[in-house]
C-alpha atoms as a PDB file:
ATOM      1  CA  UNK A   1       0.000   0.000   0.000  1.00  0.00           C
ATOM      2  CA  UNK A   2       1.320   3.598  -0.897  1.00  0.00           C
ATOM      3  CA  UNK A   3       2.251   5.944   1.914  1.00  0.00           C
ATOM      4  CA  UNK A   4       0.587   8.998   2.194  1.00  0.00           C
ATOM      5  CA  UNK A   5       1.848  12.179   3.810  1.00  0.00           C
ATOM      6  CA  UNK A   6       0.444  15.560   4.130  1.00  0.00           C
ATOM      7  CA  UNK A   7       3.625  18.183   4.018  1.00  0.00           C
ATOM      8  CA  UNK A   8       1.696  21.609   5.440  1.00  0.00           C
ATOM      9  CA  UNK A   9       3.005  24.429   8.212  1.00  0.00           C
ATOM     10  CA  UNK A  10       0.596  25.068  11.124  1.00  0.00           C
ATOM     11  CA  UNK A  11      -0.605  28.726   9.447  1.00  0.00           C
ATOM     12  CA  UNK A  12      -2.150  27.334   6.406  1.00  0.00           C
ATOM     13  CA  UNK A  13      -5.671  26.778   6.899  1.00  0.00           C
ATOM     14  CA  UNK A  14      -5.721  24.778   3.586  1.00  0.00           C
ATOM     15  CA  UNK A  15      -3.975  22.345   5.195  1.00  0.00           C
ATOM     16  CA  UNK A  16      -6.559  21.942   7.657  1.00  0.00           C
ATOM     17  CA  UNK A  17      -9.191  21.312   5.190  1.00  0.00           C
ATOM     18  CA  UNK A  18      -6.653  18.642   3.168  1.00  0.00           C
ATOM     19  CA  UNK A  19      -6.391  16.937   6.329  1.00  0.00           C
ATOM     20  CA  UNK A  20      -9.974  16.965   7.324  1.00  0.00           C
ATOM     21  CA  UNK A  21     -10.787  15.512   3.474  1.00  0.00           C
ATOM     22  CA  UNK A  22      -8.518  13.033   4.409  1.00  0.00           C
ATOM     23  CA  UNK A  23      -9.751  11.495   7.746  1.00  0.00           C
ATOM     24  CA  UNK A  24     -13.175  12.050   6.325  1.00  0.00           C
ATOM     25  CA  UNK A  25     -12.224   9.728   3.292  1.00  0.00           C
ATOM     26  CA  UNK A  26     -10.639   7.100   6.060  1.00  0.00           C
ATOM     27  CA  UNK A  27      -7.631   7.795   4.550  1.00  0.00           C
ATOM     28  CA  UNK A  28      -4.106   6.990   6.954  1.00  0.00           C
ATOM     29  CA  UNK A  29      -1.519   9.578   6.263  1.00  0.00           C
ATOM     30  CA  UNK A  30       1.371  11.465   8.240  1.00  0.00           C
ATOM     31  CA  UNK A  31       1.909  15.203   8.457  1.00  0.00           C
ATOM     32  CA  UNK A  32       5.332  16.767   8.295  1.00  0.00           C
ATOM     33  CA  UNK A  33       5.345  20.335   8.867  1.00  0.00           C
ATOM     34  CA  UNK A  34       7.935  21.971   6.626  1.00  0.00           C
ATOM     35  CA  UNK A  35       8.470  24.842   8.992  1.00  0.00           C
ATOM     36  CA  UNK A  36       9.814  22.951  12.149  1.00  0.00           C
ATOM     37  CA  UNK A  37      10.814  19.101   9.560  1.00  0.00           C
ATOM     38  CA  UNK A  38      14.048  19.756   7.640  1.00  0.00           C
ATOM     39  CA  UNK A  39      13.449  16.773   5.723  1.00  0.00           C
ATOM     40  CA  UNK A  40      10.025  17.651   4.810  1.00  0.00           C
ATOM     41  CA  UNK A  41      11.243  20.871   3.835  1.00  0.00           C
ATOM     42  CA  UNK A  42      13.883  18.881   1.646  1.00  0.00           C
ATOM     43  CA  UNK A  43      11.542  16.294  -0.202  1.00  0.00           C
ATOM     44  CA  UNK A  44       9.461  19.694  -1.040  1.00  0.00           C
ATOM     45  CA  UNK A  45      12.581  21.182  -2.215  1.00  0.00           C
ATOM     46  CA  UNK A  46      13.588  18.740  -4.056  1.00  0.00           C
ATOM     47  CA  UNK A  47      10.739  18.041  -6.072  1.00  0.00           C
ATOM     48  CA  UNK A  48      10.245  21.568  -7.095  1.00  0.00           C
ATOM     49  CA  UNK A  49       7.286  22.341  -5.059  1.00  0.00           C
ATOM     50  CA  UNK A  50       6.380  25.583  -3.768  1.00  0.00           C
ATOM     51  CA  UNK A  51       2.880  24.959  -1.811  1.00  0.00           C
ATOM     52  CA  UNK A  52       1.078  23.837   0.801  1.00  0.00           C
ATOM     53  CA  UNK A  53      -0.378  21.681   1.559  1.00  0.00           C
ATOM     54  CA  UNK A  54       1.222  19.202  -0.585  1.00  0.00           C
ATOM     55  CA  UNK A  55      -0.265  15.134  -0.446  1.00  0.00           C
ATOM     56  CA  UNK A  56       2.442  12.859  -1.366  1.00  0.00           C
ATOM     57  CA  UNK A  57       1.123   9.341  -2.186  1.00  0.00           C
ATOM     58  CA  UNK A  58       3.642   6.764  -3.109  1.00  0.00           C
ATOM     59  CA  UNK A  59       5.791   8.262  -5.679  1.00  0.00           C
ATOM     60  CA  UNK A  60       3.095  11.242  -6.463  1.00  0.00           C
ATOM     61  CA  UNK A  61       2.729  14.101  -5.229  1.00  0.00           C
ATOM     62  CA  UNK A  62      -0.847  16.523  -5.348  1.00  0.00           C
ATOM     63  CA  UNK A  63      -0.040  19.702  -4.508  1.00  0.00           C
ATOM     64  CA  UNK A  64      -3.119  21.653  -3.259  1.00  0.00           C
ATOM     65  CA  UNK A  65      -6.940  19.700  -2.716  1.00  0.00           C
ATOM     66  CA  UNK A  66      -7.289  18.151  -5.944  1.00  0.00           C
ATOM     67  CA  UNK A  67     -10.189  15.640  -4.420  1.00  0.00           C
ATOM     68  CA  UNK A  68     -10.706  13.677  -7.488  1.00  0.00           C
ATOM     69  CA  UNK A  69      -6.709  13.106  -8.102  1.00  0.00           C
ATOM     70  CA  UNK A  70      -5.959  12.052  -4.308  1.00  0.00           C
ATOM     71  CA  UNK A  71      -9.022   9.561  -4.178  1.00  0.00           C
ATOM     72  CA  UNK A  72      -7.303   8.156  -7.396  1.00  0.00           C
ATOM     73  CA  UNK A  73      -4.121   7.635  -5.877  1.00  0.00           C
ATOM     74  CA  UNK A  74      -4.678   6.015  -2.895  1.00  0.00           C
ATOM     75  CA  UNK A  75      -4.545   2.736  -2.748  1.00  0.00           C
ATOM     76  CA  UNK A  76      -6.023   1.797   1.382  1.00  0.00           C
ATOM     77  CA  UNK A  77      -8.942   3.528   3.708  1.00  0.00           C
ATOM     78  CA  UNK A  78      -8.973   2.605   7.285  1.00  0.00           C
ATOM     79  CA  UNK A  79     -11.564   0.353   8.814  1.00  0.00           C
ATOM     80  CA  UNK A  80     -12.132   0.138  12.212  1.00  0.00           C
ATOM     81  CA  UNK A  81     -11.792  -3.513  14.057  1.00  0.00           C
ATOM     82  CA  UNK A  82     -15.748  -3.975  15.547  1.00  0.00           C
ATOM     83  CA  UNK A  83     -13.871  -5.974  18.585  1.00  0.00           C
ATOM     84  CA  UNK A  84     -11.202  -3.937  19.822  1.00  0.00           C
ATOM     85  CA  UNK A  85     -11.608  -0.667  17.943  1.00  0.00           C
ATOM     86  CA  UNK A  86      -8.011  -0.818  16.131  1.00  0.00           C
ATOM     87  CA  UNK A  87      -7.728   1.188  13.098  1.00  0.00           C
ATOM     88  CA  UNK A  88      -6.300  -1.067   9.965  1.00  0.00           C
ATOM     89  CA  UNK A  89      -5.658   0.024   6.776  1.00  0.00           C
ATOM     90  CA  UNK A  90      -7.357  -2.225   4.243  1.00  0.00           C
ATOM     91  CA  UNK A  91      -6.362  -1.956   0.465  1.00  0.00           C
ATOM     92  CA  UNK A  92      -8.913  -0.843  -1.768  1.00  0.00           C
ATOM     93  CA  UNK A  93      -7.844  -1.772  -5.617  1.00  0.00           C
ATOM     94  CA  UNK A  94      -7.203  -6.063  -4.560  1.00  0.00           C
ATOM     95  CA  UNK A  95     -10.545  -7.056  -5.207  1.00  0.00           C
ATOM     96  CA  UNK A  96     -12.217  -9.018  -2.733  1.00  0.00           C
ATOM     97  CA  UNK A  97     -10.507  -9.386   0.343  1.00  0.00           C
ATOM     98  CA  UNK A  98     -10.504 -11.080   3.867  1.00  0.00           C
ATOM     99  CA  UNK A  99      -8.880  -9.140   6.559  1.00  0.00           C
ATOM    100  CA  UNK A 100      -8.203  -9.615  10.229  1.00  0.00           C
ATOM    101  CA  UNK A 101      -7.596  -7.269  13.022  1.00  0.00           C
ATOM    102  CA  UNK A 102      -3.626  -7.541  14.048  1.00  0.00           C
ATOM    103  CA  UNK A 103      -4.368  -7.137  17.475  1.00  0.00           C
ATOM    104  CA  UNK A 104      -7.328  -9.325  18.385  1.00  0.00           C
ATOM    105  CA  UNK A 105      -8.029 -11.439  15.233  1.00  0.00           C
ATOM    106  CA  UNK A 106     -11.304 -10.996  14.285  1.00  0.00           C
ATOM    107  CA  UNK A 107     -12.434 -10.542  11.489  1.00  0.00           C
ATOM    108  CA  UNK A 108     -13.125  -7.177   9.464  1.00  0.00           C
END
């Protein structure tokens, strides 16, 4: 499954809303904030990118809310275990799956 992380600095109130699209999609990502991260700073850097927030997903990278583009991308959404309440992230693009909770087994 493709990493996702949300590269943002704490002033940006886009970045708020890209975040909140994201949890509201289920959606398991990381935020870096390229104010206080150098190496956030450095993978924006280095890929030319000026803005935030920026959504890099795998080896792609969405800079700005493009809805239609992230949901396209990602590959997982997280599902919550019924048991023990353990978030899991499930892939999305496999089909038909069966998929048990790491921590207590059951299944999801």
């Amino acid at each position: 499954m493709k990493n996702v992380t949300v590269l943002t600095t704490n002033t940006c109130p886009y970045c708020k809303i890209a975040k909140d699209f994201l949890t509201q999609n289920k959606i398991h990502f990381i935020e870096k904030d390229v104010n206080t991260d150098p190496q956030a700073r450095y993978e924006m850097t280095s890929r030319n990118i000026t803005g935030v927030p920026t959504i890099l997903i795998g080896n792609d990278a969405v800079v700005g809310l493009d809805k239609t583009k992230i949901l396209e991308l990602v590959d997982h959404r997280l599902v919550k275990c019924s048991n023990c309440n353990t978030s899991v992230r499930v892939p999305t693009k496999e089909g038909k799956i069966s998929a048990r909770c790491p921590k207590c087994k059951s299944p999801l």
